[in-house]
PDB file of N, CA and C in Angstrom:
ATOM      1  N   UNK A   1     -10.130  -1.693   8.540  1.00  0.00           N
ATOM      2  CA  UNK A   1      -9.119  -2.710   8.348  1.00  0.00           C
ATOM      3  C   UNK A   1      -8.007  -2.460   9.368  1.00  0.00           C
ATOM      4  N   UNK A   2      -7.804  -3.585   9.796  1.00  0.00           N
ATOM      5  CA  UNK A   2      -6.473  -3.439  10.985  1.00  0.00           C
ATOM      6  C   UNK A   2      -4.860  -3.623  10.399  1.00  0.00           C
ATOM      7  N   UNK A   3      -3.994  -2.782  10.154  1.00  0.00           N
ATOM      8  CA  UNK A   3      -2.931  -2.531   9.621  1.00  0.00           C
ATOM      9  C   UNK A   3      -1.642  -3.011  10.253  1.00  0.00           C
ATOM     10  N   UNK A   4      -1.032  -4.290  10.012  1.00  0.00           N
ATOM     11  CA  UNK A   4      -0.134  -4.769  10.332  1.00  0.00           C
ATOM     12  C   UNK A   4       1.268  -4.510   9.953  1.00  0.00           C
ATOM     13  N   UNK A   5       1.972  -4.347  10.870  1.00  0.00           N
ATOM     14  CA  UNK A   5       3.905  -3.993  10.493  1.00  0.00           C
ATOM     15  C   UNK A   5       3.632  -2.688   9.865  1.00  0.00           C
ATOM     16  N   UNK A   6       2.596  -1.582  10.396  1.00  0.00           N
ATOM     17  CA  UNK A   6       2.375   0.171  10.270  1.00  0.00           C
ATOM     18  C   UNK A   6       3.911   0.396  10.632  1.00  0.00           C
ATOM     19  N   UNK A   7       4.758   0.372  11.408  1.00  0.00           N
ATOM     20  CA  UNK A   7       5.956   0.595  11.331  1.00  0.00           C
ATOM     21  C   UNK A   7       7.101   0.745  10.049  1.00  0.00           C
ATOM     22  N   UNK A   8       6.442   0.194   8.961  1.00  0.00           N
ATOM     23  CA  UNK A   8       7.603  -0.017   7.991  1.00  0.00           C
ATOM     24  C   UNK A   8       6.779   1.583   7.520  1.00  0.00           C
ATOM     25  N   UNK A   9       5.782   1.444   7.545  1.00  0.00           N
ATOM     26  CA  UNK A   9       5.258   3.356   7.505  1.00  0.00           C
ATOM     27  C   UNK A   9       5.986   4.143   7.487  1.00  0.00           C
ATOM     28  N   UNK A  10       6.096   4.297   8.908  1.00  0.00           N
ATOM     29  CA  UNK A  10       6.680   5.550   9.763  1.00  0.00           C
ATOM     30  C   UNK A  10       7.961   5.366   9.542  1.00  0.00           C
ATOM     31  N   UNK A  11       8.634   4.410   9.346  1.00  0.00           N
ATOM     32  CA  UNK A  11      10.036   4.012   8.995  1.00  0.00           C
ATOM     33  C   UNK A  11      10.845   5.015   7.830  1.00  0.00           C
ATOM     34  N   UNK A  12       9.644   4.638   6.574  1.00  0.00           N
ATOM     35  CA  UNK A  12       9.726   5.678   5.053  1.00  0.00           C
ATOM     36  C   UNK A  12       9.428   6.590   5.542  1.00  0.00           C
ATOM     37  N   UNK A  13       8.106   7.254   5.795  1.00  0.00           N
ATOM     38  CA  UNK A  13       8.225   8.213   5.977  1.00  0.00           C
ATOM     39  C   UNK A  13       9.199   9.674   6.834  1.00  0.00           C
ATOM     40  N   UNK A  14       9.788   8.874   7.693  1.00  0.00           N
ATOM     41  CA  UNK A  14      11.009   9.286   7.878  1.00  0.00           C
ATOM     42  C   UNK A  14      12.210   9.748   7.318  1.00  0.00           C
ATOM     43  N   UNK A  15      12.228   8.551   6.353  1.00  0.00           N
ATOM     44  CA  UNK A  15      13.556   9.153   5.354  1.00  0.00           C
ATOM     45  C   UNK A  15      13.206  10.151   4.196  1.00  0.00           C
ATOM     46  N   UNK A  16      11.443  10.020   4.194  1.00  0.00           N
ATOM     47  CA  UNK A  16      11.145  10.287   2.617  1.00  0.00           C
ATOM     48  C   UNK A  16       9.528  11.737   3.359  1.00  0.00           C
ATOM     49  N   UNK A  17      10.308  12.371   3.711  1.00  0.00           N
ATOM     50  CA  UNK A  17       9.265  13.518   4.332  1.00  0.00           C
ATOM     51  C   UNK A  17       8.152  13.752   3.272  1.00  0.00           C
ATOM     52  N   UNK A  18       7.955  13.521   2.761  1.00  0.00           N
ATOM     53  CA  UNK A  18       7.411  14.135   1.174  1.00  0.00           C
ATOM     54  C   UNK A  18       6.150  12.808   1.491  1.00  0.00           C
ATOM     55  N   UNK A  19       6.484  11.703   1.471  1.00  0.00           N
ATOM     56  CA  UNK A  19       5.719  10.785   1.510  1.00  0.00           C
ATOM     57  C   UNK A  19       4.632  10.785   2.837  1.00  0.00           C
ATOM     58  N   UNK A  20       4.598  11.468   3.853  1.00  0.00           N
ATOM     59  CA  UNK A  20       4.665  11.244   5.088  1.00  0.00           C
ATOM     60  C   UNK A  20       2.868  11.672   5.042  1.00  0.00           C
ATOM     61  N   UNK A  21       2.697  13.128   4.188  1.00  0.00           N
ATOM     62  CA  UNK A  21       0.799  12.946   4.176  1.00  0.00           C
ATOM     63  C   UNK A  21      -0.126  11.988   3.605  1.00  0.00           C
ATOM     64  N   UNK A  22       0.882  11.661   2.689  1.00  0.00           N
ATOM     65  CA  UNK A  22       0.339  10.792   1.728  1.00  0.00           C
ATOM     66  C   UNK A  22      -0.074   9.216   2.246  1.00  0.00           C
ATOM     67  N   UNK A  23       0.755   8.886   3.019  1.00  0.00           N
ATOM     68  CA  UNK A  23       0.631   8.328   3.753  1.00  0.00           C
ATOM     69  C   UNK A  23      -0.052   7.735   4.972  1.00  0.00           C
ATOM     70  N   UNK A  24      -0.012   9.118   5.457  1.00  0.00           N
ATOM     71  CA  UNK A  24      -0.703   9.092   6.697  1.00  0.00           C
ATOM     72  C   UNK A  24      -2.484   9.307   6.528  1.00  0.00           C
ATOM     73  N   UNK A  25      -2.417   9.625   4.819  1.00  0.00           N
ATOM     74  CA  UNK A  25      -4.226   9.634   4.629  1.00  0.00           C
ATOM     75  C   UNK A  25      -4.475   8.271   4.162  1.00  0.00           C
ATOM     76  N   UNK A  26      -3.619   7.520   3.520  1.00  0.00           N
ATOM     77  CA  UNK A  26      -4.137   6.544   3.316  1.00  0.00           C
ATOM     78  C   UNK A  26      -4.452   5.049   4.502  1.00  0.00           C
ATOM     79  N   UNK A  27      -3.287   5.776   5.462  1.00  0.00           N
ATOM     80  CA  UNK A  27      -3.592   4.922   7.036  1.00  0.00           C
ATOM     81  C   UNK A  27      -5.202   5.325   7.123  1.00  0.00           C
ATOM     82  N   UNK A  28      -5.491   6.835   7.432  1.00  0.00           N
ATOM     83  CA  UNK A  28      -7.015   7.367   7.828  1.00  0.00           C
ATOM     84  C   UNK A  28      -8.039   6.187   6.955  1.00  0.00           C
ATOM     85  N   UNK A  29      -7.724   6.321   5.767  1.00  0.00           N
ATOM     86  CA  UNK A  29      -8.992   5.372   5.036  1.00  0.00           C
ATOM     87  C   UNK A  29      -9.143   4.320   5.328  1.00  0.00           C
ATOM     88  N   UNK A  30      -8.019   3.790   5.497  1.00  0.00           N
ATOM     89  CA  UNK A  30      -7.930   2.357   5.726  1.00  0.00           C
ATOM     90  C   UNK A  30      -8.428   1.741   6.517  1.00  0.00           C
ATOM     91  N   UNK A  31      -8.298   2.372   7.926  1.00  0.00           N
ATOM     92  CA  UNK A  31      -8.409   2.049   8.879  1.00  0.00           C
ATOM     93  C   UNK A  31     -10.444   2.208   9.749  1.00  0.00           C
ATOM     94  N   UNK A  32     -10.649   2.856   8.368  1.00  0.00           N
ATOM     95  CA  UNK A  32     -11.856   3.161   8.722  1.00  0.00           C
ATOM     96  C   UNK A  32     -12.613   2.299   8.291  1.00  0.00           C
ATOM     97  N   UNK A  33     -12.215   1.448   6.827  1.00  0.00           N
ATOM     98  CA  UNK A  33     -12.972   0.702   5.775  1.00  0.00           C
ATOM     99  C   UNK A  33     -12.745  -0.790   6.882  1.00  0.00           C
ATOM    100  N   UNK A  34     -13.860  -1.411   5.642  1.00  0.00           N
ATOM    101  CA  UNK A  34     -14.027  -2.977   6.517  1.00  0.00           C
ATOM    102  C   UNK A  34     -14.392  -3.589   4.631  1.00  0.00           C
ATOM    103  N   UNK A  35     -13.243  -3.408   3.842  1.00  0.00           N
ATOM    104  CA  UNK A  35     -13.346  -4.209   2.710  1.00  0.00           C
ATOM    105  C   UNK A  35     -13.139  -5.461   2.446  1.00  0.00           C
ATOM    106  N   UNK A  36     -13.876  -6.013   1.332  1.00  0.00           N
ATOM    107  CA  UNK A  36     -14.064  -7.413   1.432  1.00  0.00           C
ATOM    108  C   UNK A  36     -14.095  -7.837  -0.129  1.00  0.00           C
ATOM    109  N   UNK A  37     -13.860  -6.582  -0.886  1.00  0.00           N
ATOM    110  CA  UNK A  37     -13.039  -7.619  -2.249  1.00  0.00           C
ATOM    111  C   UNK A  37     -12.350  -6.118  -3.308  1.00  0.00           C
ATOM    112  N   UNK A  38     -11.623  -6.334  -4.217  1.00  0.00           N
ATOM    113  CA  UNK A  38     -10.673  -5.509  -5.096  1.00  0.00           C
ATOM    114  C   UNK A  38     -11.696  -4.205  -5.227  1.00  0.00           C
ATOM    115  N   UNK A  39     -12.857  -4.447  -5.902  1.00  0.00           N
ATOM    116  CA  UNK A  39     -13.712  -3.459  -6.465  1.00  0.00           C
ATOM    117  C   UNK A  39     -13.824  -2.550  -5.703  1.00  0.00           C
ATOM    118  N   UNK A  40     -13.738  -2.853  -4.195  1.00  0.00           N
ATOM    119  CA  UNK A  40     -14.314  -1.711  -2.617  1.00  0.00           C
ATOM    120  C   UNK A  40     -12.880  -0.946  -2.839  1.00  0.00           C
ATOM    121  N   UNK A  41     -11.857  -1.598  -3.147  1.00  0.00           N
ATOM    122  CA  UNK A  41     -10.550  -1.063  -2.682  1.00  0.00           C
ATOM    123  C   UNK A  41     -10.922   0.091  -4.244  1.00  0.00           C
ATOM    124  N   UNK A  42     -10.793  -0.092  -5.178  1.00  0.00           N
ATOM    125  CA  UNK A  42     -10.485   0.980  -6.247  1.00  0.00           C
ATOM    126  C   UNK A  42     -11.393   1.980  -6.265  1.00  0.00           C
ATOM    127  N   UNK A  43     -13.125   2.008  -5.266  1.00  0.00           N
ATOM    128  CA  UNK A  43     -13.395   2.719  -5.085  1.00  0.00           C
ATOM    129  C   UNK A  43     -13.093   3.761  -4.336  1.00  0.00           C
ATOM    130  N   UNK A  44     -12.414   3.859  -3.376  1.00  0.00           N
ATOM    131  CA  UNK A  44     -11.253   4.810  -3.044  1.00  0.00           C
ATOM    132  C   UNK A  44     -10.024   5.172  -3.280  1.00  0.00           C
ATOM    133  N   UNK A  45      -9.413   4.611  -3.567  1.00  0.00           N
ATOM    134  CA  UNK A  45      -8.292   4.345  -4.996  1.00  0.00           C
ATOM    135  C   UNK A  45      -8.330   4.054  -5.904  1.00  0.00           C
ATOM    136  N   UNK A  46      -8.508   4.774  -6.858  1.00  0.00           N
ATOM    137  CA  UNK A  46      -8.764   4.258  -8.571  1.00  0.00           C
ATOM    138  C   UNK A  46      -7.410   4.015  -9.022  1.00  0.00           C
ATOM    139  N   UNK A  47      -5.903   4.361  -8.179  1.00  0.00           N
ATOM    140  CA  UNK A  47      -4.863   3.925  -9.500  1.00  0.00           C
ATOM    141  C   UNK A  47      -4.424   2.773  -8.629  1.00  0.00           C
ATOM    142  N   UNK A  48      -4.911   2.018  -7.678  1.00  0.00           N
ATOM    143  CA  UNK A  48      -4.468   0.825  -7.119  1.00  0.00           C
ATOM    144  C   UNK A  48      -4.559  -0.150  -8.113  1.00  0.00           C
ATOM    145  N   UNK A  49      -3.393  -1.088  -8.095  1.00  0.00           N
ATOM    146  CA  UNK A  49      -3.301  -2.443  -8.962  1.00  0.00           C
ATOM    147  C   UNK A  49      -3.277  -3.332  -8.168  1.00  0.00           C
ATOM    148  N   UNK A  50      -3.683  -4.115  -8.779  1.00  0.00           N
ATOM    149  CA  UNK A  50      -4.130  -5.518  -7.960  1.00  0.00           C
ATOM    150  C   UNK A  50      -3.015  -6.756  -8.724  1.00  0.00           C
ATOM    151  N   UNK A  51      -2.190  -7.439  -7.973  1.00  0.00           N
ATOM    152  CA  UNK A  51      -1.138  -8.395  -8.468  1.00  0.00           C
ATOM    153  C   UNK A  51      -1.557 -10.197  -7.760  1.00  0.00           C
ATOM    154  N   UNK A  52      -2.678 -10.596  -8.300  1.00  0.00           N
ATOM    155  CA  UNK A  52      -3.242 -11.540  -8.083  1.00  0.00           C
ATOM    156  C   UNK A  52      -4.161 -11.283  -6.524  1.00  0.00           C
ATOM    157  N   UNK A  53      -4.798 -12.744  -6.056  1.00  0.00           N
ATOM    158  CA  UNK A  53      -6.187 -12.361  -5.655  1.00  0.00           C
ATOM    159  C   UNK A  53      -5.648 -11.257  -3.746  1.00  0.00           C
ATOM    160  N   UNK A  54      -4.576 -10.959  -3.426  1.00  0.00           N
ATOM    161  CA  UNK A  54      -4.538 -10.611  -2.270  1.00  0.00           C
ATOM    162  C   UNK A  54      -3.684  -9.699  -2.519  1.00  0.00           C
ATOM    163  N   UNK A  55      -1.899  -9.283  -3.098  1.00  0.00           N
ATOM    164  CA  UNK A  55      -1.379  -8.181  -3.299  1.00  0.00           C
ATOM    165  C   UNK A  55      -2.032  -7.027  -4.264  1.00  0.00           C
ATOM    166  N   UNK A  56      -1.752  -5.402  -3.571  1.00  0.00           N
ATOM    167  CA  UNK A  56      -2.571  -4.645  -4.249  1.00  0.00           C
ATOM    168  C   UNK A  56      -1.371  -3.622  -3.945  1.00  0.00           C
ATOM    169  N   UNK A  57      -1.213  -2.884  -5.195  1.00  0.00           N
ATOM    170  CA  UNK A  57       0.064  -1.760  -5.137  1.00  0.00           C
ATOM    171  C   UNK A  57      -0.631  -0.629  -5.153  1.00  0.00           C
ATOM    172  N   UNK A  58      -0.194   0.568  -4.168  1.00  0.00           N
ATOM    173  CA  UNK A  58      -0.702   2.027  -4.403  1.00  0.00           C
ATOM    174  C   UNK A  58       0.220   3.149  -4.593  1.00  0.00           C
ATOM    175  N   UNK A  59      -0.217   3.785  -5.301  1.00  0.00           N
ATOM    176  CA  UNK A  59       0.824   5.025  -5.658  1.00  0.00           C
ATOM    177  C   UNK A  59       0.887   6.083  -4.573  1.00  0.00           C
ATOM    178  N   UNK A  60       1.806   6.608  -3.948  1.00  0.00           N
ATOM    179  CA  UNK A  60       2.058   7.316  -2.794  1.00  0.00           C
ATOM    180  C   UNK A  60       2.564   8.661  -3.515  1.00  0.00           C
ATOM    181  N   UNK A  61       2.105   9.966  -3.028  1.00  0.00           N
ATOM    182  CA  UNK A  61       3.082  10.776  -3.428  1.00  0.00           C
ATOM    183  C   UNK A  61       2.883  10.788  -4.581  1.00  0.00           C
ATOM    184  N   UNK A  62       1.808  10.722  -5.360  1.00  0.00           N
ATOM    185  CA  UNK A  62       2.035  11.465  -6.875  1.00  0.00           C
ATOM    186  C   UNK A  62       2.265  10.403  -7.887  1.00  0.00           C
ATOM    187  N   UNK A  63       2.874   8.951  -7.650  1.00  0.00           N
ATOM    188  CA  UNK A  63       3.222   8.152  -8.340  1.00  0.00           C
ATOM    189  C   UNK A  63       4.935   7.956  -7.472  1.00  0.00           C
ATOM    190  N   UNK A  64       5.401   8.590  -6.767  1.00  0.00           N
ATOM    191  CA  UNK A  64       6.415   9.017  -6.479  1.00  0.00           C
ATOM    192  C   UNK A  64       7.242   7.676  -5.702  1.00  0.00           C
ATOM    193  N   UNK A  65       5.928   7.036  -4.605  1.00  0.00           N
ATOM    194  CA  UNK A  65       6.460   5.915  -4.391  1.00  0.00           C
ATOM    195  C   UNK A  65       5.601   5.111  -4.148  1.00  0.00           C
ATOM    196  N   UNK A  66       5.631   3.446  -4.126  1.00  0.00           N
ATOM    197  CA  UNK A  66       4.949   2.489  -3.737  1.00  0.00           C
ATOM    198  C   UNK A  66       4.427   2.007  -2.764  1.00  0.00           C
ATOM    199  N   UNK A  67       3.359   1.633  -2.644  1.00  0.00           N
ATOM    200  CA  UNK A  67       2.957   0.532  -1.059  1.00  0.00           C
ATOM    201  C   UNK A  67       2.295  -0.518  -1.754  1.00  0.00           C
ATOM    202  N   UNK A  68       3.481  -1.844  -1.440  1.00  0.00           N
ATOM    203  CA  UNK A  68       3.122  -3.046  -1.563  1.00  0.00           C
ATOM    204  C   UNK A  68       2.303  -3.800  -0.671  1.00  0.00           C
ATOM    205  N   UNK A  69       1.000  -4.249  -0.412  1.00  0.00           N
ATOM    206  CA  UNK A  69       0.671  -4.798   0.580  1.00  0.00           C
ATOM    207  C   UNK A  69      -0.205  -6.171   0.096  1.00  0.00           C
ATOM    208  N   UNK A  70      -0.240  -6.799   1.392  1.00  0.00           N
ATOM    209  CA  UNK A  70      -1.322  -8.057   1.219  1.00  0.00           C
ATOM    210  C   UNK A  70      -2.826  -8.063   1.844  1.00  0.00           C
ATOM    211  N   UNK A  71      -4.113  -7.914   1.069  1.00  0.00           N
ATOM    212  CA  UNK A  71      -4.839  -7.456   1.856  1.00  0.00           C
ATOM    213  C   UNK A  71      -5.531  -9.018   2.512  1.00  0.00           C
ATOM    214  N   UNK A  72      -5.977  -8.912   3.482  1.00  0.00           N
ATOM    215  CA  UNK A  72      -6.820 -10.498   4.017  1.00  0.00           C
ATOM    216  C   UNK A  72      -7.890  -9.848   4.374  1.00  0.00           C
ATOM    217  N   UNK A  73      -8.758 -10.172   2.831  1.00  0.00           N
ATOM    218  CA  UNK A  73     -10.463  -9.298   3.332  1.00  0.00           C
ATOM    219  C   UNK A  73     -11.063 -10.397   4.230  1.00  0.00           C
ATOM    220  N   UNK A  74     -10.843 -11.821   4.534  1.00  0.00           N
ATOM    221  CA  UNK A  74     -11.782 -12.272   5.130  1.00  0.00           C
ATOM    222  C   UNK A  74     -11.126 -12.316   6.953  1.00  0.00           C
ATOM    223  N   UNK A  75     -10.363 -11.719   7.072  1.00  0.00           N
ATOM    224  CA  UNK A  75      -9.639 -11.431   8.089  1.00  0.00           C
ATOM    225  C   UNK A  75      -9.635  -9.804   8.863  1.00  0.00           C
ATOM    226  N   UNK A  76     -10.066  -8.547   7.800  1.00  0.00           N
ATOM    227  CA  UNK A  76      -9.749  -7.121   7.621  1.00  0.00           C
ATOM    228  C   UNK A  76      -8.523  -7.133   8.581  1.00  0.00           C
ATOM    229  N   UNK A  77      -7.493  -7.531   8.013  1.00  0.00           N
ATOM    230  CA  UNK A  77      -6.200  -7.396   7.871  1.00  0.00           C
ATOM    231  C   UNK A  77      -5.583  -6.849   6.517  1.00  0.00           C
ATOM    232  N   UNK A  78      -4.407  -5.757   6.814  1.00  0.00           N
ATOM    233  CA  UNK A  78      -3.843  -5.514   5.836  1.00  0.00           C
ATOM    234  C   UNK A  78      -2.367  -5.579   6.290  1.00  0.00           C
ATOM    235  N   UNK A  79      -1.220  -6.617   5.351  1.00  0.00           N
ATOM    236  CA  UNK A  79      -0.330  -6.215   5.886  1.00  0.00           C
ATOM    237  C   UNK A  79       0.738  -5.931   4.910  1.00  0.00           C
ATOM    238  N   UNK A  80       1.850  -4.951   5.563  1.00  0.00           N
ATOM    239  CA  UNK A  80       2.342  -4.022   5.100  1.00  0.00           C
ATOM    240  C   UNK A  80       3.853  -4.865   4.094  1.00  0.00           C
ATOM    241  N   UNK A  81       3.767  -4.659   2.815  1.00  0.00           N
ATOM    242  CA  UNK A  81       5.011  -5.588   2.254  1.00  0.00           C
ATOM    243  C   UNK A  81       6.694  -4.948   1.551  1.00  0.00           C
ATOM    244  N   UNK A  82       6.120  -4.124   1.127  1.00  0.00           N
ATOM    245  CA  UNK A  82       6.950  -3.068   0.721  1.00  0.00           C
ATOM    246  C   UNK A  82       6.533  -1.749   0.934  1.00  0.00           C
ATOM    247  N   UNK A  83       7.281  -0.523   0.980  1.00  0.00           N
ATOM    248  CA  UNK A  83       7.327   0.891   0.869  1.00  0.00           C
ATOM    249  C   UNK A  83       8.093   1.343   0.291  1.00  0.00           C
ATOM    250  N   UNK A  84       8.272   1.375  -1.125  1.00  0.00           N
ATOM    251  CA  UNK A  84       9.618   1.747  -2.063  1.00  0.00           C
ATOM    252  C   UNK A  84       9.204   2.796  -3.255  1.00  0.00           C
ATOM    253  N   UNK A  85      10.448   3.224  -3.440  1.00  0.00           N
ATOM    254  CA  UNK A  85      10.767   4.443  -4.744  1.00  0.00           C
ATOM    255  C   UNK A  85      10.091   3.484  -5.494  1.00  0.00           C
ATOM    256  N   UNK A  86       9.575   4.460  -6.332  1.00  0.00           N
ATOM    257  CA  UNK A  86       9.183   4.149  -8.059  1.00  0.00           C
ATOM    258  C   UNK A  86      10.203   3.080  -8.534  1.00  0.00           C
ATOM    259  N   UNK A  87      11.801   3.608  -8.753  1.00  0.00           N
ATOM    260  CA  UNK A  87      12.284   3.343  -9.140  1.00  0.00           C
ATOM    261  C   UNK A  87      12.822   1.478  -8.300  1.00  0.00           C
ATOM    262  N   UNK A  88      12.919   1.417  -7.511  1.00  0.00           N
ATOM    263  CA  UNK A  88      13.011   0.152  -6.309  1.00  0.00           C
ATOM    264  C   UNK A  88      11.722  -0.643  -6.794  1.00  0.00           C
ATOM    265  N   UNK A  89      10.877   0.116  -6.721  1.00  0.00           N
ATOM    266  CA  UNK A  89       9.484  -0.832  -7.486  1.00  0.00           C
ATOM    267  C   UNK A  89      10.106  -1.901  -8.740  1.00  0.00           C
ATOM    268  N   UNK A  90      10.535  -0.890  -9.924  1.00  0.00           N
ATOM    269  CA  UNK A  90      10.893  -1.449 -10.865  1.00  0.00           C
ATOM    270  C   UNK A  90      11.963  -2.859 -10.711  1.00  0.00           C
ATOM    271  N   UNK A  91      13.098  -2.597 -10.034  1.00  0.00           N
ATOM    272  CA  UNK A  91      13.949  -3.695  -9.836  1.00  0.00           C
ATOM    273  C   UNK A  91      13.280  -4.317  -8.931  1.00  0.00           C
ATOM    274  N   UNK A  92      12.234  -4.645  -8.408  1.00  0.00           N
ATOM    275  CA  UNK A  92      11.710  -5.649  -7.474  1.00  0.00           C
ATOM    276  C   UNK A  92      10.205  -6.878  -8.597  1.00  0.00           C
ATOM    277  N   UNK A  93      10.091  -5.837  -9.918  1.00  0.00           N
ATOM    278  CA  UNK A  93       9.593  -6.292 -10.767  1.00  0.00           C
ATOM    279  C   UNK A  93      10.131  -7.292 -11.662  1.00  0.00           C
ATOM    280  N   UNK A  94      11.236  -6.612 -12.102  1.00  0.00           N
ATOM    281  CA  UNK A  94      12.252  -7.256 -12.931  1.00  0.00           C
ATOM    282  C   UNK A  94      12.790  -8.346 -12.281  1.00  0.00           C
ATOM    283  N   UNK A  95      13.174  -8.354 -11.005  1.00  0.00           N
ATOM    284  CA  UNK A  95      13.944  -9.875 -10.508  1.00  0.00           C
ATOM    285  C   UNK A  95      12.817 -10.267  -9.885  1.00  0.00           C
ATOM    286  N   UNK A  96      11.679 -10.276 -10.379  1.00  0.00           N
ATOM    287  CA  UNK A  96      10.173 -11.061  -9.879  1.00  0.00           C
ATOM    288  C   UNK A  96      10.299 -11.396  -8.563  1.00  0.00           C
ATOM    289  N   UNK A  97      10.523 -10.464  -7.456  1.00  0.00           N
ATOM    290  CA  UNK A  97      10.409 -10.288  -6.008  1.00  0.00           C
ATOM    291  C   UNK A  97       8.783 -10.060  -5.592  1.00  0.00           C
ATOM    292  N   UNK A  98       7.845  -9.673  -6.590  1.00  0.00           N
ATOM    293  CA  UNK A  98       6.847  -9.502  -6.409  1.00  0.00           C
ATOM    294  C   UNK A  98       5.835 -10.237  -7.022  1.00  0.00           C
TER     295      UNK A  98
END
């Protein structure tokens, strides 16, 4: 899958060192896969959620922080929507930003 706006990545991981392997393995997978519907994705991620047919949230870091993204399986595009605290997750829930 080809990973679009990878910059907001390296961006967090910057501020948030902790996040930065976690991260950077889930670039490795990604980038290797050529997925084409939810089920492929949880087979390498089992705690990924899926928020209707294209956003899919992953736990970074333990649960520690989020990656919001949009996947376009018929495209293998993934692009990058959020990178936030647990806690930033939550208020982006609550004022239905997501």
């Amino acid at each position: 899958m080809h990973i679009i706006t990878r910059t907001r990545l390296t961006s967090f991981w910057r501020k948030h060192a902790d996040a930065a392997e976690s991260l950077r393995e889930w670039i490795r997978v990604m980038r290797r896969k050529r997925y084409t519907e939810h089920l492929e994705v949880q087979r390498d991620f089992p705690s990924a959620d899926f928020l209707g047919p294209r956003k899919a949230v992953f736990n970074i870091s333990r649960n520690r922080y989020r990656l919001v993204v949009d996947m376009r399986y018929d495209l293998g595009r993934i692009y990058i929507r959020h990178v936030v605290t647990h806690a930033e997750y939550d208020r982006l829930i609550k004022k239905k930003l997501l």
